[in-house]
Protein backbone atom coordinates (compact mmCIF):
# COMPACT_ATOMS: atom_id res chain seq x y z
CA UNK A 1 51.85 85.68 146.42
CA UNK A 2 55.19 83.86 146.59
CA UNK A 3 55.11 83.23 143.00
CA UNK A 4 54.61 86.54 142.31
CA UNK A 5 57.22 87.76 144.40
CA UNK A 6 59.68 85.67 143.07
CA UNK A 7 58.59 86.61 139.33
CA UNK A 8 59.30 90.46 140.35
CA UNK A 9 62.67 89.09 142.02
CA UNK A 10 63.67 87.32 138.62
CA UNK A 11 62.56 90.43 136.43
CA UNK A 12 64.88 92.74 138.70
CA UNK A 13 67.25 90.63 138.43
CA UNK A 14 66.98 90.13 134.56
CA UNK A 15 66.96 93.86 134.17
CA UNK A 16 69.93 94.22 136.69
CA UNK A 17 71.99 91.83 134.33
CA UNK A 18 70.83 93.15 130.81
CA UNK A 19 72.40 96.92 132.76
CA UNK A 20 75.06 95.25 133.28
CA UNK A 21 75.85 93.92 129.76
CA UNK A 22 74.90 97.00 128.16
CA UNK A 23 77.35 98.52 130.46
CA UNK A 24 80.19 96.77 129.60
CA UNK A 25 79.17 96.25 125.86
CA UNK A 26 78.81 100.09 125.88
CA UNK A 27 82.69 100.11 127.00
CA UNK A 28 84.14 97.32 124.91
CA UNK A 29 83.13 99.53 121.61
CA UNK A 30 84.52 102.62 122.95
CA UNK A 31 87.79 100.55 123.67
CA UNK A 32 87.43 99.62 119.96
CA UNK A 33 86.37 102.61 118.47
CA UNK A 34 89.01 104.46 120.64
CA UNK A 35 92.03 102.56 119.49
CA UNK A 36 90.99 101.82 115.82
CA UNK A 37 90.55 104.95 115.00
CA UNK A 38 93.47 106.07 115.41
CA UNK A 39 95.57 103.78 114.42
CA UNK A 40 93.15 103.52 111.76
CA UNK A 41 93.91 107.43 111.16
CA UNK A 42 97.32 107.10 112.09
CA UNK A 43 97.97 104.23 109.14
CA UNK A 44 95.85 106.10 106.42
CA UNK A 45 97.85 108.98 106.89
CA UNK A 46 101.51 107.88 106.65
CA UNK A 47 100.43 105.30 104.13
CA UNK A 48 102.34 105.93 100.66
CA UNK A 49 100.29 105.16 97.32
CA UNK A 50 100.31 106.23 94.03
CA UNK A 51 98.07 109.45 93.54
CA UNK A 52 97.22 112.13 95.85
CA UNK A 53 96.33 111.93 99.50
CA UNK A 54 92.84 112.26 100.63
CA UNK A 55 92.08 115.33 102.08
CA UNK A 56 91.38 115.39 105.81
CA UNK A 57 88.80 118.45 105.44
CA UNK A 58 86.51 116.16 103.23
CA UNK A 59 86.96 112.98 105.59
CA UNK A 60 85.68 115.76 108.76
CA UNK A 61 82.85 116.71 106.73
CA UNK A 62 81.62 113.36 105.26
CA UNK A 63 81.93 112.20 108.84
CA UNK A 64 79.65 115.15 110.29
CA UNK A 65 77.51 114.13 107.36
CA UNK A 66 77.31 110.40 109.02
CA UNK A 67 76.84 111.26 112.20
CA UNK A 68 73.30 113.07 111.51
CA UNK A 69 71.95 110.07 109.31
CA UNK A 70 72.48 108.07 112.81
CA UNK A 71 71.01 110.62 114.71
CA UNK A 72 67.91 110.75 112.77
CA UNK A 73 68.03 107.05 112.25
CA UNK A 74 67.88 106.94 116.39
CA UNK A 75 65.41 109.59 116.87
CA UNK A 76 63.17 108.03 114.41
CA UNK A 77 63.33 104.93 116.06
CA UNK A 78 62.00 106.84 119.56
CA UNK A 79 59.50 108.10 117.55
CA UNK A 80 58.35 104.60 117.02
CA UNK A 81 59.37 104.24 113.25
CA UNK A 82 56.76 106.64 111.91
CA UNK A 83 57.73 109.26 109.72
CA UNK A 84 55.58 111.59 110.37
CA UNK A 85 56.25 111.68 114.24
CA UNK A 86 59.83 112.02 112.91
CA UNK A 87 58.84 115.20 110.61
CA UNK A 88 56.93 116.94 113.54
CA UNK A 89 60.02 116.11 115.86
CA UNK A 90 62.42 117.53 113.72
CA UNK A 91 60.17 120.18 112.95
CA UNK A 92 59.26 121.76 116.50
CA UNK A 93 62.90 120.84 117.91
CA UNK A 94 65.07 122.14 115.41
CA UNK A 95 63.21 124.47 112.47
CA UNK A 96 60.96 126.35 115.42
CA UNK A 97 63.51 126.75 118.16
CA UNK A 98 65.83 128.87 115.89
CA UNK A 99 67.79 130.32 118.73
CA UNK A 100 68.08 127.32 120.24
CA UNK A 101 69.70 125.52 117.28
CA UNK A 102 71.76 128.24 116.62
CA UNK A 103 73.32 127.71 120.33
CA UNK A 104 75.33 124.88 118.81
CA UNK A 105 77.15 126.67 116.33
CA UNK A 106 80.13 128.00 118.68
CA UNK A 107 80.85 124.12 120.30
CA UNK A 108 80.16 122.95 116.34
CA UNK A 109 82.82 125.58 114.52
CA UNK A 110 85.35 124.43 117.99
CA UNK A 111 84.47 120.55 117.33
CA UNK A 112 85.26 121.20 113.46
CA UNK A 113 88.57 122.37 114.09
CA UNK A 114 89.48 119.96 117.06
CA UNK A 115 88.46 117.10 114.18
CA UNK A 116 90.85 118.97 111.35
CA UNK A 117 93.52 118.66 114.02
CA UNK A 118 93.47 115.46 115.07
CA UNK A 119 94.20 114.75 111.34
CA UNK A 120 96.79 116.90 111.50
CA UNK A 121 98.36 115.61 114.99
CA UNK A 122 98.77 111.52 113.60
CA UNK A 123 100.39 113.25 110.80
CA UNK A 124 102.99 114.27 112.55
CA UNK A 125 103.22 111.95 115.48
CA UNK A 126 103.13 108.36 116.39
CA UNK A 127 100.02 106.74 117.83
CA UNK A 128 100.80 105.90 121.74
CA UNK A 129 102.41 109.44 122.06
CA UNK A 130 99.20 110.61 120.79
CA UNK A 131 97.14 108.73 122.69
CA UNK A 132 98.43 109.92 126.17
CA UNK A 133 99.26 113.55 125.44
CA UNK A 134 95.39 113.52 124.40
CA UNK A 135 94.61 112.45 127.64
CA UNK A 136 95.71 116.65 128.73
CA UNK A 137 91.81 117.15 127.59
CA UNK A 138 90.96 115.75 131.29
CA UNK A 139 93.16 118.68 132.70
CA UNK A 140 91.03 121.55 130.17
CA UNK A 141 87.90 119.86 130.88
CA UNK A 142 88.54 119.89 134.25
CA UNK A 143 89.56 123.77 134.23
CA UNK A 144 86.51 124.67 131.76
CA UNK A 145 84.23 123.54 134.21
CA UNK A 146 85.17 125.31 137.41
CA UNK A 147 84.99 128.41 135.73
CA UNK A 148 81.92 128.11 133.18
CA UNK A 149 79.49 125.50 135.43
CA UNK A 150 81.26 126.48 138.78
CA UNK A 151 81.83 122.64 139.43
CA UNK A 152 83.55 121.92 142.67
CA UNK A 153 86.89 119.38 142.06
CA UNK A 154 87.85 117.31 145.19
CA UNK A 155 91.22 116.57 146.60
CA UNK A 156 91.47 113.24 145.05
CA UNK A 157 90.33 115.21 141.51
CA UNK A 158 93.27 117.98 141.86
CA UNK A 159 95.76 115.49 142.43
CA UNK A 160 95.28 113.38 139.49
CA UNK A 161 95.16 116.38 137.60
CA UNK A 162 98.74 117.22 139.18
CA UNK A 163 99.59 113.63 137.79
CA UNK A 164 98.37 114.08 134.48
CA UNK A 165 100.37 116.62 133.21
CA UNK A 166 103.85 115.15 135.01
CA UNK A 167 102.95 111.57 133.07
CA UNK A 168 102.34 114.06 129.76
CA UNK A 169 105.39 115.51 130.05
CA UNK A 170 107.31 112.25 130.77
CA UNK A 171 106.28 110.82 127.52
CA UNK A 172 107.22 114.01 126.00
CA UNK A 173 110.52 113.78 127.03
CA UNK A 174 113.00 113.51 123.95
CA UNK A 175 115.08 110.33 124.21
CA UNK A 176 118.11 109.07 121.97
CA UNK A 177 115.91 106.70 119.76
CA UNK A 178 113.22 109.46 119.49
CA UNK A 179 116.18 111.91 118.29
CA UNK A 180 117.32 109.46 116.07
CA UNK A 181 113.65 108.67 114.57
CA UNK A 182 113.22 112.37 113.97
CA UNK A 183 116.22 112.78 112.36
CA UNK A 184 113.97 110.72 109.28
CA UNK A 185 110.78 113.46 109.61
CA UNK A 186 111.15 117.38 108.82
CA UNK A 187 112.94 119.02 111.57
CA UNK A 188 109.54 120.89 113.06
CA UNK A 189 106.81 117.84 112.31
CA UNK A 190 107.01 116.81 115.86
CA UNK A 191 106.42 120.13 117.16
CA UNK A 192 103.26 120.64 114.71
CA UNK A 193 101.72 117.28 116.08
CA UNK A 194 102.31 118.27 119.77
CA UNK A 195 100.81 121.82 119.06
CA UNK A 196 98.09 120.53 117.32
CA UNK A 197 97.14 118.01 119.64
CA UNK A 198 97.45 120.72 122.55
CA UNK A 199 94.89 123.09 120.53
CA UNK A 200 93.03 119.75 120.38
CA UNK A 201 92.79 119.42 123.83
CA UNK A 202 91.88 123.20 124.64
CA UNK A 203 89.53 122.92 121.85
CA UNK A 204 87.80 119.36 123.53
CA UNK A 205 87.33 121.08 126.62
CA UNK A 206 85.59 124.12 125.97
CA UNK A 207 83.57 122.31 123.48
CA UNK A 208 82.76 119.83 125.63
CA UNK A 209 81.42 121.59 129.10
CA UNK A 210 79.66 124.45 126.77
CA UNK A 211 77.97 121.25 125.56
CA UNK A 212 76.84 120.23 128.79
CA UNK A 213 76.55 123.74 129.86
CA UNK A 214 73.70 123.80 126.73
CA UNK A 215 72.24 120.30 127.47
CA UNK A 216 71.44 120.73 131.25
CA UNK A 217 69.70 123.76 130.16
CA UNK A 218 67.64 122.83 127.67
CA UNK A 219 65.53 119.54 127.20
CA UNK A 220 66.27 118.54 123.92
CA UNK A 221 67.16 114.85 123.54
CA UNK A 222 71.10 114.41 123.07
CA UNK A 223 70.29 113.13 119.40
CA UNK A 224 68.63 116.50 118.45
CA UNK A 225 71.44 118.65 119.67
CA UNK A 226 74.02 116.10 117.53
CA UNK A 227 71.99 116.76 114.65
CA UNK A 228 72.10 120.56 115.51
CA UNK A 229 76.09 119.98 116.01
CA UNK A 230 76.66 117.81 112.59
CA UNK A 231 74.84 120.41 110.81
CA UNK A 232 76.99 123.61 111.88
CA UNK A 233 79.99 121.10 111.51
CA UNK A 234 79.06 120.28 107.75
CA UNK A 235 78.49 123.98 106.65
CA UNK A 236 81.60 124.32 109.09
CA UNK A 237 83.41 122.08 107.78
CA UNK A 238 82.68 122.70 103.90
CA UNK A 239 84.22 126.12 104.50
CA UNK A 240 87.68 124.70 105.73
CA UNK A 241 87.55 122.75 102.68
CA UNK A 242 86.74 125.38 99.77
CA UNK A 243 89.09 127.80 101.90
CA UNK A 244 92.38 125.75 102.53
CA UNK A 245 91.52 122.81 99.81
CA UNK A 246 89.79 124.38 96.98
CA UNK A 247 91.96 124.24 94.28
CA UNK A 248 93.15 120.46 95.08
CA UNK A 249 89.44 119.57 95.04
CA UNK A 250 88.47 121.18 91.55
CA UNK A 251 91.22 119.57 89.83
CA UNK A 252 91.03 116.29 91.43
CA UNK A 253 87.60 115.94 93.16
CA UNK A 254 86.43 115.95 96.77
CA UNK A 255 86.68 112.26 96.90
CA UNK A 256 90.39 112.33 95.78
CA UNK A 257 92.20 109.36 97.76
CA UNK A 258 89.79 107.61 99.23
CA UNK A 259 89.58 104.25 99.51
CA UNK A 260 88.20 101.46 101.98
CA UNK A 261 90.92 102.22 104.55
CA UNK A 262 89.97 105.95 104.14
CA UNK A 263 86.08 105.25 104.79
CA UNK A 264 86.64 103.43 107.62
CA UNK A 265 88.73 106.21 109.33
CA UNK A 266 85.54 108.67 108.21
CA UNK A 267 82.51 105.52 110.03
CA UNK A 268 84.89 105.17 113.42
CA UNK A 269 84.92 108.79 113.37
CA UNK A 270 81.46 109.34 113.34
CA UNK A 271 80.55 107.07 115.58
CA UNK A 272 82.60 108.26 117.62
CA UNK A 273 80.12 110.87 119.45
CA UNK A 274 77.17 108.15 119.45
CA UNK A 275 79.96 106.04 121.37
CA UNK A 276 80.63 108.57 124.56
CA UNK A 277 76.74 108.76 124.67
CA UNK A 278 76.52 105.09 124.89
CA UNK A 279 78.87 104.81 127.65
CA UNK A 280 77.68 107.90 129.32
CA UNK A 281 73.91 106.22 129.54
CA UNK A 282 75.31 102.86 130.65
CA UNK A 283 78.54 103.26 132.58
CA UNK A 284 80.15 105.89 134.98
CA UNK A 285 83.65 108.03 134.94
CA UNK A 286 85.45 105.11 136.82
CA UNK A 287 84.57 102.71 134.01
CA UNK A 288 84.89 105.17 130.91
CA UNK A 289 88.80 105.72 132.68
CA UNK A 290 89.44 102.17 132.56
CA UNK A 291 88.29 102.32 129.05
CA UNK A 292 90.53 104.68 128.18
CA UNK A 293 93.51 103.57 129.66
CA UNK A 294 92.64 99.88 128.60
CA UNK A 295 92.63 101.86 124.88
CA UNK A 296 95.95 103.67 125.35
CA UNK A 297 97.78 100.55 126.08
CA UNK A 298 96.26 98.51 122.88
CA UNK A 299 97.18 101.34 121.03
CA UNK A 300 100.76 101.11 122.11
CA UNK A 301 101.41 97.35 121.30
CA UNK A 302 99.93 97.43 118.18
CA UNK A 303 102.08 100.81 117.41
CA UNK A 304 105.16 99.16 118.76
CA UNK A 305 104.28 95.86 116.79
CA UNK A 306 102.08 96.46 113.63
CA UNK A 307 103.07 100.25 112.78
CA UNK A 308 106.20 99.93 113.91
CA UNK A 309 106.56 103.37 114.05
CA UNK A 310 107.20 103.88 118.05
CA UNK A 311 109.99 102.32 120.39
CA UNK A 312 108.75 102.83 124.00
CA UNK A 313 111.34 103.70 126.64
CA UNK A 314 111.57 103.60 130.35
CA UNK A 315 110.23 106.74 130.74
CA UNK A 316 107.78 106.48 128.43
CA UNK A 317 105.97 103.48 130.27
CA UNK A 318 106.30 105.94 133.22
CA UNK A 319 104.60 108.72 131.68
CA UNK A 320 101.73 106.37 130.34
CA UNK A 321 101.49 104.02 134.07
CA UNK A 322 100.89 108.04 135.72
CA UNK A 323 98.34 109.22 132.82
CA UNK A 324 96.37 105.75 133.65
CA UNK A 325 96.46 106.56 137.26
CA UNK A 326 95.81 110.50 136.62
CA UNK A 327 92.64 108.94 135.01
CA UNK A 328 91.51 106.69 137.26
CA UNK A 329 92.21 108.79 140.13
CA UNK A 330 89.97 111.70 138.24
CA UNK A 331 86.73 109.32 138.22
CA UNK A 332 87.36 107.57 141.89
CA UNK A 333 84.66 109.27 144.04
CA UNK A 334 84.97 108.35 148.16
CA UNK A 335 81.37 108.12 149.57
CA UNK A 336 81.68 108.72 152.87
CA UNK A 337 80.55 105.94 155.57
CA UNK A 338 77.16 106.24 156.52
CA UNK A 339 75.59 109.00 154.39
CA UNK A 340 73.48 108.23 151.43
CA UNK A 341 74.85 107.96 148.03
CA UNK A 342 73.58 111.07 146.12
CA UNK A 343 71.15 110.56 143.16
């Protein structure tokens, strides 16, 4: 009996640690993935080369295009590597639940955009102020979800939202070096990133909660409803091309540009969803906020030191030391002495 009691103690305990690595493994890739994309983007798309720029409308799609070979890759490893459990799957979640598949289509066209944007945002502006001005997506989030999933947002919530946007705006704030830098870029470039990254952020959080809105719902496995997503995004997403790109991508082809730098931008993009899900699975708010902030300050340095495009200021560290605290703050969640923790 003792035996056996410790071999249930040791298995617990096994389990408890593999949790625990998967946890932290889960957040050391979204760190990565986080800050390498976009540098990653940020580098591909101030990089000057002989020949034309690849198009961001064709990276978004290729990218959708990845994402849904993973997703099938995953659910047909749940259906225990057999094909045909994979057909039937596919089959009864997606081709006979019409209405449910076509649920996806609104968050699908918003993600599509909020992708082409992003693009268009580390175009115009460097990576760190990117990085934290992103961070506003908490705030619409936030918003989106009192009113569509009537969430309730405690004191602690409200005022790190109230911190959020003063540490956006601080970085924000136009500084003699910043003035100076501009002077180099078209006179409305930094106003295009900052719009586009706002829309971004608008864009997230809608998507986002009518996501979750869709996925609490329903039963379908998160996989399923990614494939659902990267499918609207592709025929999405081959629209924006044909419509705004078309006449660049008959005369010089749809893989115009790219090169190894390019298709990693498109991989770290598309793994980019798979990523979150990770990290939701294994780790918790508090954790995916340290991940984040962890992220925005990598992506600073190496801005400041490899790019070389960015000279942080005084109240620039400010800005960034409140957003880091907004998002902490957001995930920290009091449980109050002596009642039991919720499930």
């Amino acid at each position: 009996m003792a035996e056996n009691g410790e071999k249930i103690i040791l298995e617990e305990s096994d389990s408890q640690a593999m949790s625990t690595n998967l946890k932290y493994l889960s957040l050391g890739i979204l760190v990565f993935q986080t800050t390498s994309l976009v540098l990653t983007m940020r580098y591909s798309r101030t990089l000057k080369e002989e020949g034309p720029r690849y198009l961001s409308s064709t990276a978004v799609v290729i990218a959708e295009l990845l994402k849904i070979t993973a997703c099938i890759l995953l659910v047909y490893k749940d259906s225990k590597c057999n094909l045909r459990s994979l057909n039937r799957v596919l089959h009864d979640e997606i081709l006979n639940k019409p209405m449910e598949t076509l649920k996806l289509a609104i968050p699908s066209g918003i993600y599509t955009l909020q992708n082409n944007l992003l693009y268009v945002a580390l175009s115009n502006l460097d990576a760190a102020t990117y990085q934290v001005t992103y961070q506003l997506k908490i705030l619409t989030t936030a918003l989106f979800s009192v009113s569509m999933l009537s969430k309730k947002l405690g004191v602690y919530q409200w005022l790190s939202l109230v911190i959020l946007m003063a540490g956006v705006a601080f970085v924000q704030w136009p500084s003699d070096s910043q003035e100076a830098a501009t002077k180099e870029l078209s006179a409305g470039s930094q106003f295009v990133g900052l719009m586009a990254v706002l829309i971004a952020c608008f864009s997230s959080g809608f998507a986002g909660v009518y996501f979750e809105k869709i996925l609490k719902e329903t039963k379908q496995s998160v996989w399923i409803r990614n494939i659902q997503l990267g499918f609207f995004g592709s025929i999405f997403g081959l629209m924006g091309v044909y419509i705004y790109d078309g006449e660049l991508v008959s005369k010089n082809g749809f893989f115009q540009g790219y090169n190894q730098l390019t298709w990693i931008v498109v991989i770290l993009q598309a793994l980019g969803g798979l990523v979150i899900a990770a990290v939701i699975k294994y780790a918790d708010n508090i954790l995916k906020g340290f991940a984040t902030s962890l992220s925005i300050i990598l992506s600073t340095l190496i801005s400041y030191f490899w790019l070389q495009d960015f000279v942080p200021t005084s109240v620039f560290f400010l800005g960034a030391v409140l957003v880091i605290a907004a998002t902490f703050l957001y995930g920290y969640d009091p449980k109050p002495a002596g009642n039991p923790i919720k499930a």
